[in-house]
C-alpha atoms as a PDB file:
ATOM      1  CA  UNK A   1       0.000   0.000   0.000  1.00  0.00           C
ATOM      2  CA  UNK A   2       1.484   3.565  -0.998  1.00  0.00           C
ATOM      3  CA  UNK A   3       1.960   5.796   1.962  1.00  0.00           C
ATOM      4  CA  UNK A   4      -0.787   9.133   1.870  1.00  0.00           C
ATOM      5  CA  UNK A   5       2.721  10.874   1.752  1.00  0.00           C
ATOM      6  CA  UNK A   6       3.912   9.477  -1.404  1.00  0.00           C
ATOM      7  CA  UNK A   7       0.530   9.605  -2.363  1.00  0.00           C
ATOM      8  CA  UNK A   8       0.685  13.444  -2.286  1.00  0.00           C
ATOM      9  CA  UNK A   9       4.158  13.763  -3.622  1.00  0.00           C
ATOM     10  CA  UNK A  10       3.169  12.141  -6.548  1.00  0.00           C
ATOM     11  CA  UNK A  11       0.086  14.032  -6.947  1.00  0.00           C
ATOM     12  CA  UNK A  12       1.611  17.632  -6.192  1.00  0.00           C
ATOM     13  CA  UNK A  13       4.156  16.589  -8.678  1.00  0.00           C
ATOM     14  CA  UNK A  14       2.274  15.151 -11.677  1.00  0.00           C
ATOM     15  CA  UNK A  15       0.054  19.010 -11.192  1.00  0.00           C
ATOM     16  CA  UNK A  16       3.373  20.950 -10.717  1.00  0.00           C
ATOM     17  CA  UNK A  17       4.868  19.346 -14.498  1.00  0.00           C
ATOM     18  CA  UNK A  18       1.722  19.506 -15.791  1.00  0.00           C
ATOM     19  CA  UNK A  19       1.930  23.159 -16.311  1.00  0.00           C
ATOM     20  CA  UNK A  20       5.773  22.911 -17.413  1.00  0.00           C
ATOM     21  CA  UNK A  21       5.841  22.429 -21.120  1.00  0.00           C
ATOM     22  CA  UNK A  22       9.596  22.028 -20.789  1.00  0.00           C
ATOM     23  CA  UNK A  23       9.123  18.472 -18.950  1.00  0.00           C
ATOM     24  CA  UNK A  24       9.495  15.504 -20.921  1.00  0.00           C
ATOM     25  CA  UNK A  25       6.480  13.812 -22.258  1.00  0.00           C
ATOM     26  CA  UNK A  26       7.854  10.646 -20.829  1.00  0.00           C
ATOM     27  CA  UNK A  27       8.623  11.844 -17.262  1.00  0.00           C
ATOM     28  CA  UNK A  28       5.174  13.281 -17.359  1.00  0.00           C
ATOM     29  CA  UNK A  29       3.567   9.541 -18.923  1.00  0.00           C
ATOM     30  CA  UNK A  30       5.625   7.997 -15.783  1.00  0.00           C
ATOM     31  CA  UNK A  31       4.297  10.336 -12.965  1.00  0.00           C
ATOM     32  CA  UNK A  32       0.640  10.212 -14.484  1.00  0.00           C
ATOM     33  CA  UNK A  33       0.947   5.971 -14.162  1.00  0.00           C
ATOM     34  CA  UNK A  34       2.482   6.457 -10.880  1.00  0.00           C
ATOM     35  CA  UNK A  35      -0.149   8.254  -9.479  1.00  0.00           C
ATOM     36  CA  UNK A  36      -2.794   5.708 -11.498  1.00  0.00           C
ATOM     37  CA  UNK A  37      -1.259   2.565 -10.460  1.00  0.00           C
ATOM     38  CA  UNK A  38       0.721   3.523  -7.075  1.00  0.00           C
ATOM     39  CA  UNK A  39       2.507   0.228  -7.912  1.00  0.00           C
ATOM     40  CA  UNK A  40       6.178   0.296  -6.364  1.00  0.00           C
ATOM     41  CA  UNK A  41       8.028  -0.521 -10.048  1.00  0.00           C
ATOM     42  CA  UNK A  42       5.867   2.939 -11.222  1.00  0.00           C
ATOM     43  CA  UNK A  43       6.838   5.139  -8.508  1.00  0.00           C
ATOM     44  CA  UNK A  44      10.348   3.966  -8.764  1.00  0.00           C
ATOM     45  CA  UNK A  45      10.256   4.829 -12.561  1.00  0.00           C
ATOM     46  CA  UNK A  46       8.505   8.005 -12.313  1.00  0.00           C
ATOM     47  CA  UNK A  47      11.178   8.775  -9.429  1.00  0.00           C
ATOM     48  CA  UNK A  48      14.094   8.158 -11.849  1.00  0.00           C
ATOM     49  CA  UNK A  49      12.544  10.141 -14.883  1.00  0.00           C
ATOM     50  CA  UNK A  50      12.207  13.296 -12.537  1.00  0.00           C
ATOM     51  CA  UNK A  51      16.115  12.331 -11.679  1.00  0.00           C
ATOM     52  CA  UNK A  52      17.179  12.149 -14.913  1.00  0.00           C
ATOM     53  CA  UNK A  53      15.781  15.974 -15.327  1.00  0.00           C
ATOM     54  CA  UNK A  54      18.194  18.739 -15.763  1.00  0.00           C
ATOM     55  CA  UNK A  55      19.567  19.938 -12.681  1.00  0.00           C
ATOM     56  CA  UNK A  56      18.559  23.332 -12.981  1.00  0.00           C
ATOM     57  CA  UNK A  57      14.485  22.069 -13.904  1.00  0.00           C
ATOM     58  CA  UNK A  58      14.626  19.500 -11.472  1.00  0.00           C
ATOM     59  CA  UNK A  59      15.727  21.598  -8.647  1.00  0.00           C
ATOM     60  CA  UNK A  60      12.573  23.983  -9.873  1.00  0.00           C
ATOM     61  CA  UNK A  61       9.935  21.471 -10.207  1.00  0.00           C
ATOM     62  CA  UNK A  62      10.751  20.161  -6.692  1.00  0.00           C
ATOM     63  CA  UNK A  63      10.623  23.127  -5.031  1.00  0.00           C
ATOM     64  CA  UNK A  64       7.499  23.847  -6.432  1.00  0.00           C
ATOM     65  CA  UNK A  65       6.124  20.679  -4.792  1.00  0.00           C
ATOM     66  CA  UNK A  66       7.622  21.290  -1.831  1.00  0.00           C
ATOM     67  CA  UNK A  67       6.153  24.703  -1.465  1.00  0.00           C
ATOM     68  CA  UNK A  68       2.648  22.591  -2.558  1.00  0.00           C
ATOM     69  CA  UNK A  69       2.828  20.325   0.085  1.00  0.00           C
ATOM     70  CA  UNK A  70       4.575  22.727   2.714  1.00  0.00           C
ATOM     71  CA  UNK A  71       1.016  25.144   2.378  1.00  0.00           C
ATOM     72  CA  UNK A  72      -1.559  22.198   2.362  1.00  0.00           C
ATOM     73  CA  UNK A  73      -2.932  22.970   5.574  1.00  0.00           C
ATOM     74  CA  UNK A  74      -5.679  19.810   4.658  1.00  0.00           C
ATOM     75  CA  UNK A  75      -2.650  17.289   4.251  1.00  0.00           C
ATOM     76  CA  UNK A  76      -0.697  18.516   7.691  1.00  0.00           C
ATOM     77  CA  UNK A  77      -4.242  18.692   9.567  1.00  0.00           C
ATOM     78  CA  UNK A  78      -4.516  14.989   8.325  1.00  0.00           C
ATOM     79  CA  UNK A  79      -1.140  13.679   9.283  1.00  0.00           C
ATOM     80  CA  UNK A  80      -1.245  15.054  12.686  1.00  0.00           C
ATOM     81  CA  UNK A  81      -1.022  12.308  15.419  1.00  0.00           C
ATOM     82  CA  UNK A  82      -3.924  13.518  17.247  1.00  0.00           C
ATOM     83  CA  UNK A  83      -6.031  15.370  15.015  1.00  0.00           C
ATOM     84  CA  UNK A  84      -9.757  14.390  14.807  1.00  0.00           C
ATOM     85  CA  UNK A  85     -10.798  13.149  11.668  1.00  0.00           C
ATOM     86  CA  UNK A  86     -13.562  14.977  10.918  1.00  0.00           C
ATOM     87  CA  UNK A  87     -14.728  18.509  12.981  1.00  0.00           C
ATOM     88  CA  UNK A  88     -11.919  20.544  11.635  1.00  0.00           C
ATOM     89  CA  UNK A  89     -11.296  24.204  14.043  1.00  0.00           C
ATOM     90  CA  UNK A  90     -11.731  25.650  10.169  1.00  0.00           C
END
């Protein structure tokens, strides 16, 4: 079973090359059946095509995700040890 982590990684990443016309149709094929499938062998692949990336793009691309992920208040609510499911505060 994929972690909800990866889960969102994958996700934030496959919307984050989606609007990059610069990314490689293949990178973006491999994160779109990553986030399809969540099968291990497609996560690994997608993983590799995003390594494979120009430094400079890559670097870019992940810091874009990271700022996605970093400002999902949703996601951290969720993760939270202790948090209540449902009855948000917001």
């Amino acid at each position: 079973m994929i972690d909800p982590v990866d889960s969102r990684f994958f996700r934030s990443l496959q919307t984050v090359v989606a609007g990059d016309e610069a990314v490689d149709p293949a990178c973006r094929a491999a994160i779109d059946r990553a986030v399809e499938t969540g099968a291990p062998l497609d996560l690994r692949a997608a993983r590799e095509h995003v390594d494979a990336l120009p430094a400079a793009q890559r670097d870019r691309i992940l810091a874009q995700v990271h700022r996605a992920m970093a400002t999902d208040l949703a996601s951290i609510w969720d993760l939270l040890p202790n948090a209540p499911g449902t009855g948000r505060p917001n």
